[in-house]
C-alpha atoms as a PDB file:
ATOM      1  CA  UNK A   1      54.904 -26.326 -40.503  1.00  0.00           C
ATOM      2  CA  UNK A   2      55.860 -22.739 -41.380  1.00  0.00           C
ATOM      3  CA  UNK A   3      53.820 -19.889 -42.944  1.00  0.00           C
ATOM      4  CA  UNK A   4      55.082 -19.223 -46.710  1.00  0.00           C
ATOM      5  CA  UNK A   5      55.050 -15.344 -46.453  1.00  0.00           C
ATOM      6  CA  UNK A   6      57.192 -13.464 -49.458  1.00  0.00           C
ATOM      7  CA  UNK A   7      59.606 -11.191 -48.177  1.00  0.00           C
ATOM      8  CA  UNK A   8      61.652  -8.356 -50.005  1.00  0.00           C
ATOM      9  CA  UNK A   9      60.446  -6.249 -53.397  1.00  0.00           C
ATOM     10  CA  UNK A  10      60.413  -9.723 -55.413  1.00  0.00           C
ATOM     11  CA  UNK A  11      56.567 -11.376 -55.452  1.00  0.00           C
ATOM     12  CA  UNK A  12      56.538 -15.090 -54.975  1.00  0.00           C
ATOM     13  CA  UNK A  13      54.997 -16.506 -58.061  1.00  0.00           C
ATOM     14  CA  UNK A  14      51.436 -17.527 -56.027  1.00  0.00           C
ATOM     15  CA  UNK A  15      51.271 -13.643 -54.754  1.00  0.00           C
ATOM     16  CA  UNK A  16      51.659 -11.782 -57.591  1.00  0.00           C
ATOM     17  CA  UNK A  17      48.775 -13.484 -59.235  1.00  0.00           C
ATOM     18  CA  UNK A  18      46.827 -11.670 -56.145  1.00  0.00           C
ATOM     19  CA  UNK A  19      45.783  -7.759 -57.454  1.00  0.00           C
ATOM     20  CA  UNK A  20      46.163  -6.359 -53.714  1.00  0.00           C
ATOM     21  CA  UNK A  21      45.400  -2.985 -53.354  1.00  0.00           C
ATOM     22  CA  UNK A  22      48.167  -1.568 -51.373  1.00  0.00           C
ATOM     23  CA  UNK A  23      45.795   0.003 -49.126  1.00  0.00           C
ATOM     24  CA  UNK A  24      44.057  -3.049 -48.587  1.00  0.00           C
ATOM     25  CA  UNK A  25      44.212  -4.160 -45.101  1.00  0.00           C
ATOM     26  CA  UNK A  26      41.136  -6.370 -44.353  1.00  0.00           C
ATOM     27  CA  UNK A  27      42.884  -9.796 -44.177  1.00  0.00           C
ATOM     28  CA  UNK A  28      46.061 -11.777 -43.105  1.00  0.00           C
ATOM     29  CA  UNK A  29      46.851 -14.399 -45.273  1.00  0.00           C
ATOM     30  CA  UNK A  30      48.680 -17.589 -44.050  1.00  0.00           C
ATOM     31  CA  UNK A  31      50.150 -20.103 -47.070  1.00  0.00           C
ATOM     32  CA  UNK A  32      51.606 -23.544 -46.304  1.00  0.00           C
ATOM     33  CA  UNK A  33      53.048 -25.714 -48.442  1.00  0.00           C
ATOM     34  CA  UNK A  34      51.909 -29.546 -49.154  1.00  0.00           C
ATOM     35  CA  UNK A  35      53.088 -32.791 -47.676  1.00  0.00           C
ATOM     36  CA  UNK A  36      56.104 -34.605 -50.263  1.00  0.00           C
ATOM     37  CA  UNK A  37      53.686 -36.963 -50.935  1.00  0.00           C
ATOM     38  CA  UNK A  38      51.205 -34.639 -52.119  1.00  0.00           C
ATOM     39  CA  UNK A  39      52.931 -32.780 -53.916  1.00  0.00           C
ATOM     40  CA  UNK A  40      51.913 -34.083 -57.585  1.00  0.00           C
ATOM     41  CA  UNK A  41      48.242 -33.382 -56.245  1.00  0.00           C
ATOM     42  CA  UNK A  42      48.690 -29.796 -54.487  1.00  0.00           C
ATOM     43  CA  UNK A  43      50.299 -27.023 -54.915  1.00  0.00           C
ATOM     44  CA  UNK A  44      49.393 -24.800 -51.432  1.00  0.00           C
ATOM     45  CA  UNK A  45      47.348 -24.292 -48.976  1.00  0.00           C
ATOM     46  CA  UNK A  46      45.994 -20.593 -48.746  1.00  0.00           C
ATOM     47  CA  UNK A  47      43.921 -19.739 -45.227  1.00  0.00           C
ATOM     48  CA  UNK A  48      42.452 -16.083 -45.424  1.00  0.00           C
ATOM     49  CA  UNK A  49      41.468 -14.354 -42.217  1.00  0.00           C
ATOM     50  CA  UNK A  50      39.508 -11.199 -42.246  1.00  0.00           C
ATOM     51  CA  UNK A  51      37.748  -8.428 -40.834  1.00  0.00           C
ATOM     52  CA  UNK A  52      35.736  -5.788 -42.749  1.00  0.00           C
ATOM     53  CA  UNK A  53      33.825  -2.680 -41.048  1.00  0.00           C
ATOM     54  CA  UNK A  54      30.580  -3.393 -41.060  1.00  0.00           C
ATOM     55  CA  UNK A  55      29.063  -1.260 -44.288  1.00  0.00           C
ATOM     56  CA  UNK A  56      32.478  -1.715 -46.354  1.00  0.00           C
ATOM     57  CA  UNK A  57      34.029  -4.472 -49.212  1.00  0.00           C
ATOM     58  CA  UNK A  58      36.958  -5.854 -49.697  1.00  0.00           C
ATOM     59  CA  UNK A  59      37.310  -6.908 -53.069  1.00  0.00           C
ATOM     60  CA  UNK A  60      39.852  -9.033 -53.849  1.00  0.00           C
ATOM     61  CA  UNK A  61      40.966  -9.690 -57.467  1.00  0.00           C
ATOM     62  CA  UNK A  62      42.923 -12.472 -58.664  1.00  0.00           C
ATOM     63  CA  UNK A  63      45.048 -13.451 -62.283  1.00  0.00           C
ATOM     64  CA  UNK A  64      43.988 -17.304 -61.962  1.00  0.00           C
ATOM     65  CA  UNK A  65      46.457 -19.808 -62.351  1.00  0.00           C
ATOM     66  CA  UNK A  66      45.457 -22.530 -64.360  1.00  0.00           C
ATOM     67  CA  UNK A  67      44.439 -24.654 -61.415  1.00  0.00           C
ATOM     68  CA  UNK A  68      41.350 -25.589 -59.639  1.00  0.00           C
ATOM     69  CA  UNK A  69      40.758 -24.863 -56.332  1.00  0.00           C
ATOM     70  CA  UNK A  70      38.710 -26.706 -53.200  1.00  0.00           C
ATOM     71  CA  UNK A  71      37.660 -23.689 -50.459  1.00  0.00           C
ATOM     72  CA  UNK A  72      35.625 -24.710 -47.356  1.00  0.00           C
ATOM     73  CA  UNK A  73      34.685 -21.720 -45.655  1.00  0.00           C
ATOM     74  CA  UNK A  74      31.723 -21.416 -42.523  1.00  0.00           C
ATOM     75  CA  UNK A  75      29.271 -20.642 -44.938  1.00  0.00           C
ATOM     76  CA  UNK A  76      29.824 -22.400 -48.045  1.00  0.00           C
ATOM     77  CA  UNK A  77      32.663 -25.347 -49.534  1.00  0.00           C
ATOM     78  CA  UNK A  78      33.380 -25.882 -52.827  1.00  0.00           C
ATOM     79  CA  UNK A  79      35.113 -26.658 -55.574  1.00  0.00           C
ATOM     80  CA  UNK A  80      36.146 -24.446 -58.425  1.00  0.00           C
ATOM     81  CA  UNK A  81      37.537 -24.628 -61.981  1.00  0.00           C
ATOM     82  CA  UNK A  82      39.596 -21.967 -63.293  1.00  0.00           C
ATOM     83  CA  UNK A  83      38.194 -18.471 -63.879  1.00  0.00           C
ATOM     84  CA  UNK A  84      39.297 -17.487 -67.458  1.00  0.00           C
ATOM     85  CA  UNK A  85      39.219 -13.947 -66.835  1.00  0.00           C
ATOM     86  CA  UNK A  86      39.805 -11.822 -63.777  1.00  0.00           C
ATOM     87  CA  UNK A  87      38.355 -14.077 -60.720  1.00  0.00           C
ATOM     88  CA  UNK A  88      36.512 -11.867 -58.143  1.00  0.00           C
ATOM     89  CA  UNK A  89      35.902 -12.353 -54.101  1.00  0.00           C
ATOM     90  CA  UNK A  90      34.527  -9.630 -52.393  1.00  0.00           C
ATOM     91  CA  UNK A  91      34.987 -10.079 -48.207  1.00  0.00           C
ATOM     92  CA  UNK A  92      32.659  -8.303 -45.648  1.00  0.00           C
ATOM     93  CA  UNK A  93      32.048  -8.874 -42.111  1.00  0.00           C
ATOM     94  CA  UNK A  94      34.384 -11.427 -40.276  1.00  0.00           C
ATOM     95  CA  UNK A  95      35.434 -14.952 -41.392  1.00  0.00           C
ATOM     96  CA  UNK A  96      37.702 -17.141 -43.075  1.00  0.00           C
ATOM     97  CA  UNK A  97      38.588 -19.728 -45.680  1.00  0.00           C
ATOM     98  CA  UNK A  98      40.533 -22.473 -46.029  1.00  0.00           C
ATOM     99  CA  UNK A  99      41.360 -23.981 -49.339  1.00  0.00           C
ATOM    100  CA  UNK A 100      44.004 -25.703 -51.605  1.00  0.00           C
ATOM    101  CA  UNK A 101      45.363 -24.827 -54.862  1.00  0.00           C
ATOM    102  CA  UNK A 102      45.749 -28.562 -56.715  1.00  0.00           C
ATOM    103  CA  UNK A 103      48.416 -28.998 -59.712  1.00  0.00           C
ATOM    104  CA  UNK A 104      46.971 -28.570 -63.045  1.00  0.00           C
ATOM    105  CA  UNK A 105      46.841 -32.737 -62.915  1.00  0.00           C
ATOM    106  CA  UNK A 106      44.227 -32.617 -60.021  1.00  0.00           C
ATOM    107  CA  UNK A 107      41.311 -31.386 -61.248  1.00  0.00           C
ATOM    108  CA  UNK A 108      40.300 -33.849 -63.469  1.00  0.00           C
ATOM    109  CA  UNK A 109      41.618 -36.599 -61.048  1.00  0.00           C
ATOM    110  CA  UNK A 110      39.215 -35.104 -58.123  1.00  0.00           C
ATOM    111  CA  UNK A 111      36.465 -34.724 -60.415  1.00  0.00           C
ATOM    112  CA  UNK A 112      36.361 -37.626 -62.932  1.00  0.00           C
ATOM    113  CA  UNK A 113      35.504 -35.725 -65.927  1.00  0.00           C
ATOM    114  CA  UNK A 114      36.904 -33.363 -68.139  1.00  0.00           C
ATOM    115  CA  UNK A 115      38.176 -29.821 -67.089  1.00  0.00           C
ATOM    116  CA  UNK A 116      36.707 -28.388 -69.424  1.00  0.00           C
ATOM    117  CA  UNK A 117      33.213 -28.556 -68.038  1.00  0.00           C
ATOM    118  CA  UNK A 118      34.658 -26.590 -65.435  1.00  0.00           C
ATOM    119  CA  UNK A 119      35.884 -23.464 -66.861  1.00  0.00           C
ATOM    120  CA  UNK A 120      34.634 -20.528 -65.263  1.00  0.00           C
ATOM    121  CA  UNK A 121      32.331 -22.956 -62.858  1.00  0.00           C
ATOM    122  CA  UNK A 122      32.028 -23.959 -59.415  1.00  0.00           C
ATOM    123  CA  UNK A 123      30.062 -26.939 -57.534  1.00  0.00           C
ATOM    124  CA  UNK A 124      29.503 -27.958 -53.974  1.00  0.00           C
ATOM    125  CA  UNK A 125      32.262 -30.084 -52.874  1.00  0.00           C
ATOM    126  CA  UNK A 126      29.706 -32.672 -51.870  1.00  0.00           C
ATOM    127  CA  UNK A 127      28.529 -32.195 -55.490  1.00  0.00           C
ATOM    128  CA  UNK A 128      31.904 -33.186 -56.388  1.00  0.00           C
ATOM    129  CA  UNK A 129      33.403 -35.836 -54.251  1.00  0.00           C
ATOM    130  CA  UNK A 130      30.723 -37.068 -52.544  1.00  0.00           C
ATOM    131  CA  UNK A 131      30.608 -38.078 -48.493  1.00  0.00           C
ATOM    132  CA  UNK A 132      34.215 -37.223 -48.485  1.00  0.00           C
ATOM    133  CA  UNK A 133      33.717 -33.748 -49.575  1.00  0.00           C
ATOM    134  CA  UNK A 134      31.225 -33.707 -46.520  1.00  0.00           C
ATOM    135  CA  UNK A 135      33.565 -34.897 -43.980  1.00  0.00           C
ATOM    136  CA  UNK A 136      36.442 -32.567 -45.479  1.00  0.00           C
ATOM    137  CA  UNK A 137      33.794 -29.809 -44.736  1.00  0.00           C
ATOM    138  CA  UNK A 138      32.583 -30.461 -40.887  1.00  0.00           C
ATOM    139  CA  UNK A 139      36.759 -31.481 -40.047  1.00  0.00           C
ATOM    140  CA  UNK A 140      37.624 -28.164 -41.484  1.00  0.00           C
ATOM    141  CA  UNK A 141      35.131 -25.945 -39.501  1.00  0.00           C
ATOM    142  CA  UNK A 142      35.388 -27.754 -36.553  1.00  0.00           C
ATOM    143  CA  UNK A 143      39.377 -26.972 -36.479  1.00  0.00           C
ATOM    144  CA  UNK A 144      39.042 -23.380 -37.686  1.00  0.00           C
ATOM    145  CA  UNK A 145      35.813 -22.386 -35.794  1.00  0.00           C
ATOM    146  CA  UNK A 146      37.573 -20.547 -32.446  1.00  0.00           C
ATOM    147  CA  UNK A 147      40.958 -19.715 -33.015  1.00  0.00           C
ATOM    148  CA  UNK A 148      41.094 -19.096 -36.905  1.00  0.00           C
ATOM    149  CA  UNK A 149      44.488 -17.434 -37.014  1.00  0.00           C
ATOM    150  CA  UNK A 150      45.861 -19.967 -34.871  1.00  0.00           C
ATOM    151  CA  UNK A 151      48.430 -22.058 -36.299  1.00  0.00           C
ATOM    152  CA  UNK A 152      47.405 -25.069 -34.861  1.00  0.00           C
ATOM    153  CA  UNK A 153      44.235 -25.192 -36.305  1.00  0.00           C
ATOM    154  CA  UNK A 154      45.868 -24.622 -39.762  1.00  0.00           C
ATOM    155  CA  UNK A 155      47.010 -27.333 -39.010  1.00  0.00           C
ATOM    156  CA  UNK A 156      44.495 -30.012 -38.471  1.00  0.00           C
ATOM    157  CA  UNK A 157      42.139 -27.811 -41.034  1.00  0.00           C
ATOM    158  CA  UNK A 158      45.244 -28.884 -43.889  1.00  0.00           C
ATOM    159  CA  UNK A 159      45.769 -31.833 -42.608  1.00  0.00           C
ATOM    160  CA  UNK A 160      41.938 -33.078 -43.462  1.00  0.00           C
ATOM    161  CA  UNK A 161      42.539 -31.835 -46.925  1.00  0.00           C
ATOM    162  CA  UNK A 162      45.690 -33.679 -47.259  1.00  0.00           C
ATOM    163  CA  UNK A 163      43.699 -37.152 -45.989  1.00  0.00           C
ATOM    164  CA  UNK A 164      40.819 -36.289 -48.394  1.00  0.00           C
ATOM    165  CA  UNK A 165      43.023 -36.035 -51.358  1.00  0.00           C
ATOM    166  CA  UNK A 166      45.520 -38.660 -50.646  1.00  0.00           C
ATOM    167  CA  UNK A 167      42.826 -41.328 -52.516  1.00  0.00           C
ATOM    168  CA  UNK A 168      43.460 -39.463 -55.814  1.00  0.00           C
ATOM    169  CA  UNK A 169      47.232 -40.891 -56.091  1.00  0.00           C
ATOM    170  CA  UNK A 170      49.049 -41.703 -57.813  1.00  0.00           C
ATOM    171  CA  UNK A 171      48.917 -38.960 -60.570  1.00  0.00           C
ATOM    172  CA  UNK A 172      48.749 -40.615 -64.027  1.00  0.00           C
ATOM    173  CA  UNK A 173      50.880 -40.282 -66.867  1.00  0.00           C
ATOM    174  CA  UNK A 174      49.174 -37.772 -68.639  1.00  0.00           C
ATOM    175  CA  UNK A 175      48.655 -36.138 -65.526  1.00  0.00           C
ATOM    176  CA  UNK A 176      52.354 -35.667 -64.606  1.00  0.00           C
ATOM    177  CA  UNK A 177      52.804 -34.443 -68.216  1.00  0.00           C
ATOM    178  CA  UNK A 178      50.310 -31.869 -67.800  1.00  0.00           C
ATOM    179  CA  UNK A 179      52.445 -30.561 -64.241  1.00  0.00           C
ATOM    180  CA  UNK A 180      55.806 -30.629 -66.139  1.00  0.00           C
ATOM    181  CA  UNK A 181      54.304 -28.680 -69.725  1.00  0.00           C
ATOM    182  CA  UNK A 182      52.236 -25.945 -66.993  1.00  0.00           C
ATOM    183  CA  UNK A 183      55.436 -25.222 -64.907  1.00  0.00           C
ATOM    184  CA  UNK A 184      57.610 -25.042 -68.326  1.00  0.00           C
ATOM    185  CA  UNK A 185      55.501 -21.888 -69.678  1.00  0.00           C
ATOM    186  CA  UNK A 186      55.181 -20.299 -66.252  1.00  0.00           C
ATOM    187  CA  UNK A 187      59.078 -20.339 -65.722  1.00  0.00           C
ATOM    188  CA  UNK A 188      59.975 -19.410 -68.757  1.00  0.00           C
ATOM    189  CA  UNK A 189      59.553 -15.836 -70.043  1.00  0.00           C
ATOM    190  CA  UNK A 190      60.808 -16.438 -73.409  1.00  0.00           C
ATOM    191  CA  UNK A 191      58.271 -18.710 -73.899  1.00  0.00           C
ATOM    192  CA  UNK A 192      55.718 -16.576 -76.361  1.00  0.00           C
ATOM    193  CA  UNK A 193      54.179 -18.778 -78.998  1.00  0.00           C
ATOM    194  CA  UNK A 194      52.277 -22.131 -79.058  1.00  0.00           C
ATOM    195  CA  UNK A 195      54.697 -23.895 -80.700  1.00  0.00           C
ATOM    196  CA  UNK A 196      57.295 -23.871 -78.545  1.00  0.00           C
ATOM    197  CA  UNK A 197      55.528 -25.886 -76.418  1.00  0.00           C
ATOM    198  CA  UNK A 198      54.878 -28.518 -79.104  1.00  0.00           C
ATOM    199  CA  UNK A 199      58.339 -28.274 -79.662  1.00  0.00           C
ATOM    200  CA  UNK A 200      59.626 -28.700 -76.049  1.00  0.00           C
ATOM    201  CA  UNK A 201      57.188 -32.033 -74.715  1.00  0.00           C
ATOM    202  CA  UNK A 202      57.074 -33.031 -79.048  1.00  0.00           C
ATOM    203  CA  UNK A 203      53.473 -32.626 -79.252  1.00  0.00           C
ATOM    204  CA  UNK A 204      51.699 -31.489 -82.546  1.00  0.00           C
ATOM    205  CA  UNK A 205      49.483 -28.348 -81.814  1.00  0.00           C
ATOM    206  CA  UNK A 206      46.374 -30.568 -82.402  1.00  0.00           C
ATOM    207  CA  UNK A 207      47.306 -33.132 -79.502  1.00  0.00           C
ATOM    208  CA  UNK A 208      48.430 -30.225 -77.201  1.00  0.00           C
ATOM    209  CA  UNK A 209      45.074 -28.387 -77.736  1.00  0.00           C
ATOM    210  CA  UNK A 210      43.206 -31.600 -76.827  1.00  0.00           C
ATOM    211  CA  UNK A 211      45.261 -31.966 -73.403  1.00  0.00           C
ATOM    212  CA  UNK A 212      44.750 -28.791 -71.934  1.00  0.00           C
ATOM    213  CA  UNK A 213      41.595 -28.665 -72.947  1.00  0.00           C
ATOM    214  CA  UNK A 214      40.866 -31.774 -70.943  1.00  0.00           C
ATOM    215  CA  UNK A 215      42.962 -31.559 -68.019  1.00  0.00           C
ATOM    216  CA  UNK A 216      42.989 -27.761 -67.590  1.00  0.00           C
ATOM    217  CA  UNK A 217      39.693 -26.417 -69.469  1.00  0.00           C
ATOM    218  CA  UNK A 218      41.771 -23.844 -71.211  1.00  0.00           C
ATOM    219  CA  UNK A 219      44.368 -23.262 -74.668  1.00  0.00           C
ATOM    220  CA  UNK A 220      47.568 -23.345 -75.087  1.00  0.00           C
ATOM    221  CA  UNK A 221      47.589 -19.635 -75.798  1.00  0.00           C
ATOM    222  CA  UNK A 222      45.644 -18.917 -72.273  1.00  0.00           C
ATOM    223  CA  UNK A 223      48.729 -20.366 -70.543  1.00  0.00           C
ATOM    224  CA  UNK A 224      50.727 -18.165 -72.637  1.00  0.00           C
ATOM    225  CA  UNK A 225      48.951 -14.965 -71.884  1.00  0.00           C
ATOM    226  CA  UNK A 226      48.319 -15.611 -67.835  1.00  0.00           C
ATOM    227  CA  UNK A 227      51.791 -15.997 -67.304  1.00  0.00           C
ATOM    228  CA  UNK A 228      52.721 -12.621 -69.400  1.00  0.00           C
ATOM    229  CA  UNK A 229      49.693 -10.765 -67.418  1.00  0.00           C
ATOM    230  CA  UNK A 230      51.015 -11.805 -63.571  1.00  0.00           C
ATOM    231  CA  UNK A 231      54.494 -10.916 -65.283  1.00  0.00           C
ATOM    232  CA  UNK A 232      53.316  -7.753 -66.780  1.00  0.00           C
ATOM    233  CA  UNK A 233      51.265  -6.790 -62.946  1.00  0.00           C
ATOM    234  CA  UNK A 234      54.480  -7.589 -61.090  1.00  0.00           C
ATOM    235  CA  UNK A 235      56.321  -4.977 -63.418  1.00  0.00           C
ATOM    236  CA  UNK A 236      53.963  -2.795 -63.080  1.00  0.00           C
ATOM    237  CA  UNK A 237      53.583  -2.390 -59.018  1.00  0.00           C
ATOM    238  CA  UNK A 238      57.223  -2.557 -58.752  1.00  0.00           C
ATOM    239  CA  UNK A 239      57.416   0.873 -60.877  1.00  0.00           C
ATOM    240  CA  UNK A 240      60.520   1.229 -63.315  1.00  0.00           C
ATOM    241  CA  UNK A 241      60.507   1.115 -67.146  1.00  0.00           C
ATOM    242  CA  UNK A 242      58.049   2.067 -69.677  1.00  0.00           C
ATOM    243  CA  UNK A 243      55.055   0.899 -70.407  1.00  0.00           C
ATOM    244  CA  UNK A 244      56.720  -0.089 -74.179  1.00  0.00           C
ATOM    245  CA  UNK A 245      59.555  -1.445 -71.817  1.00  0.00           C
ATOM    246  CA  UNK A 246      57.088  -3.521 -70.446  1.00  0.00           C
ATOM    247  CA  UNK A 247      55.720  -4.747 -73.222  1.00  0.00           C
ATOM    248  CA  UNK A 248      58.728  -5.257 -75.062  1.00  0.00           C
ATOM    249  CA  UNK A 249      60.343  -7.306 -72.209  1.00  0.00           C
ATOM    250  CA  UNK A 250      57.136  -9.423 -72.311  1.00  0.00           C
ATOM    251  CA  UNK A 251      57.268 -10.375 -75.700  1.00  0.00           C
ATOM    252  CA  UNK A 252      54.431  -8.227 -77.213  1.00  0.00           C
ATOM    253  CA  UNK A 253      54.418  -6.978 -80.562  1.00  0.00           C
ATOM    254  CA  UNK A 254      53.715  -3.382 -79.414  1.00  0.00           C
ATOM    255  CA  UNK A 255      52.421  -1.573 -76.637  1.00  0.00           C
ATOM    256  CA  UNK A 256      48.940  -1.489 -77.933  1.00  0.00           C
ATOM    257  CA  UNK A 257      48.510  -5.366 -78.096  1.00  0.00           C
ATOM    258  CA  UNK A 258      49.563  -5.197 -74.354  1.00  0.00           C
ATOM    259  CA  UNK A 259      47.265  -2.375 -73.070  1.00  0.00           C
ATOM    260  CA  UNK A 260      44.549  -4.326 -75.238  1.00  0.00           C
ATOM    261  CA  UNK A 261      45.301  -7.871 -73.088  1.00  0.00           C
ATOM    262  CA  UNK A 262      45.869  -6.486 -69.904  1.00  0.00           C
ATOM    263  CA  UNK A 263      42.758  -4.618 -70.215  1.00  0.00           C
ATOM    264  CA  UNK A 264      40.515  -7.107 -71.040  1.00  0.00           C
ATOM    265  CA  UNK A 265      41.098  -9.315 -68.704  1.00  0.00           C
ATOM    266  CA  UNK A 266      41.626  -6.568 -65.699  1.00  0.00           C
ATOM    267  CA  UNK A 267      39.633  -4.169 -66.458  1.00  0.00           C
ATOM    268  CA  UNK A 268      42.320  -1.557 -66.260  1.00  0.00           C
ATOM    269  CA  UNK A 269      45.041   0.153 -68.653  1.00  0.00           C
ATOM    270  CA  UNK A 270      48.628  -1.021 -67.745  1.00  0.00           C
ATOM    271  CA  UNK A 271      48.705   2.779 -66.581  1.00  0.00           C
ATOM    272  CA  UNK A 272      45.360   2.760 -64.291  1.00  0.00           C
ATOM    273  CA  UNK A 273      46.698  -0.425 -62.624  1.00  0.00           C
ATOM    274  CA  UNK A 274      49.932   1.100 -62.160  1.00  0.00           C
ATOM    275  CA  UNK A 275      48.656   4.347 -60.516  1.00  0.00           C
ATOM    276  CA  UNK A 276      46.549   2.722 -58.603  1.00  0.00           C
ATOM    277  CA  UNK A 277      48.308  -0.574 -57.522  1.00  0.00           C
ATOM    278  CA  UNK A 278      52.019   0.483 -56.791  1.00  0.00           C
END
């Protein structure tokens, strides 16, 4: 089991959803990828190590995929829906996590209930899945506890998670339609408009709202928009073209419509976040 570290100008679809300042230095990251057999249920395993001067932050800002999330860490383990907006985690001190980013299928699978009650919410993972969730917990900090950046204890820490989660297989139909429809927006950039997704899996807009709404806690159009705002950040730390280029290439009316999404969900003009960010 390898580290999945991108290389090269090109962001890996998981890091460029991760607003990194470039000055940022606070943290190694270490991503590994799932089991085969897990790989309807999970999508990767993410394992954070930092170290903060005592008296400083490290925020660390993130353009959510439309995924929950499971993060044990020494102080707290839980599960999270997706953050609809810009999802914040500010690091001080020492420590580390160690979590899993599911499939869009998972969440509802894990938690029984619809993802929608989840939107922009988080729970205890005992909360969630019970005695397991509690066992997940003490396996995770025992392995992690004195050698965090070790790889070894990556990998018993992953391989709890992956014997945790192994009892919510097989993904259901519904559930495997969900994966399928997610990954078809986020790989395809001419992708723009709701219906083309009703067109692609034959789904009337009605029915479609109803899925994602369930399984994912979110529209259509969110999935639309997410993957044009990761696109639109990449763009922008890499540096070349216009901002209009930008938005053009992205499938925006204008560049006003694109300053006014990227703004509202980052905080930032497509120009602030380029200054600052590339």
């Amino acid at each position: 089991m390898k580290p999945d570290r991108p290389t090269g100008l090109r962001l890996d679809r998981v890091e460029r959803a991760h607003l990194k300042d470039p000055a940022d230095r606070s943290h190694a990251m270490y991503r590994y990828d799932p089991p085969a057999d897990l790989i309807g249920l999970l999508q990767r395993y993410w394992i954070p190590v930092w170290s903060v001067p005592p008296g400083q932050e490290a925020p660390q800002r993130v353009l959510q995929y439309p995924v929950a999330l499971m993060v044990v860490t020494p102080e707290y383990a839980r599960f999270y829906g997706v953050v609809a907006g810009l999802s914040t985690t500010t690091l001080t001190g020492a420590g580390w996590a160690v979590g899993v980013m599911l499939q869009p299928a998972a969440g509802a699978l894990v938690t029984g209930t619809s993802m929608a009650d989840w939107t922009d919410r988080f729970a205890d993972l005992s909360d969630v899945v019970g005695e397991g969730g509690a066992r997940l917990t003490r396996a995770v900090r025992e392995a992690m506890a004195s050698r965090p950046h070790s790889e070894a204890s990556h990998r018993v820490a992953v391989e709890a998670y992956a014997a945790s989660l192994r009892g919510y297989l097989p993904v259901d139909d519904e559930g495997i339609l969900v994966n399928t429809m997610v990954a078809f927006v986020e790989s395809r950039p001419d992708v723009t408009r709701v219906a083309q997704i009703c067109t692609e899996f034959g789904l009337s807009e009605r029915v479609l709202q109803r899925l994602t709404r369930r399984r994912l806690g979110l529209s259509p159009k969110w999935l639309i928009q997410r993957r044009r705002l990761q696109e639109a950040a990449e763009r922008l730390r890499q540096g070349g073209g216009t901002l209009a280029d930008v938005a053009a290439d992205l499938g925006y009316a204008d560049q006003p419509h694109f300053t006014h999404d990227f703004h509202t969900v980052t905080g930032m003009t497509p120009g602030e976040f380029a200054t600052r960010f590339s």
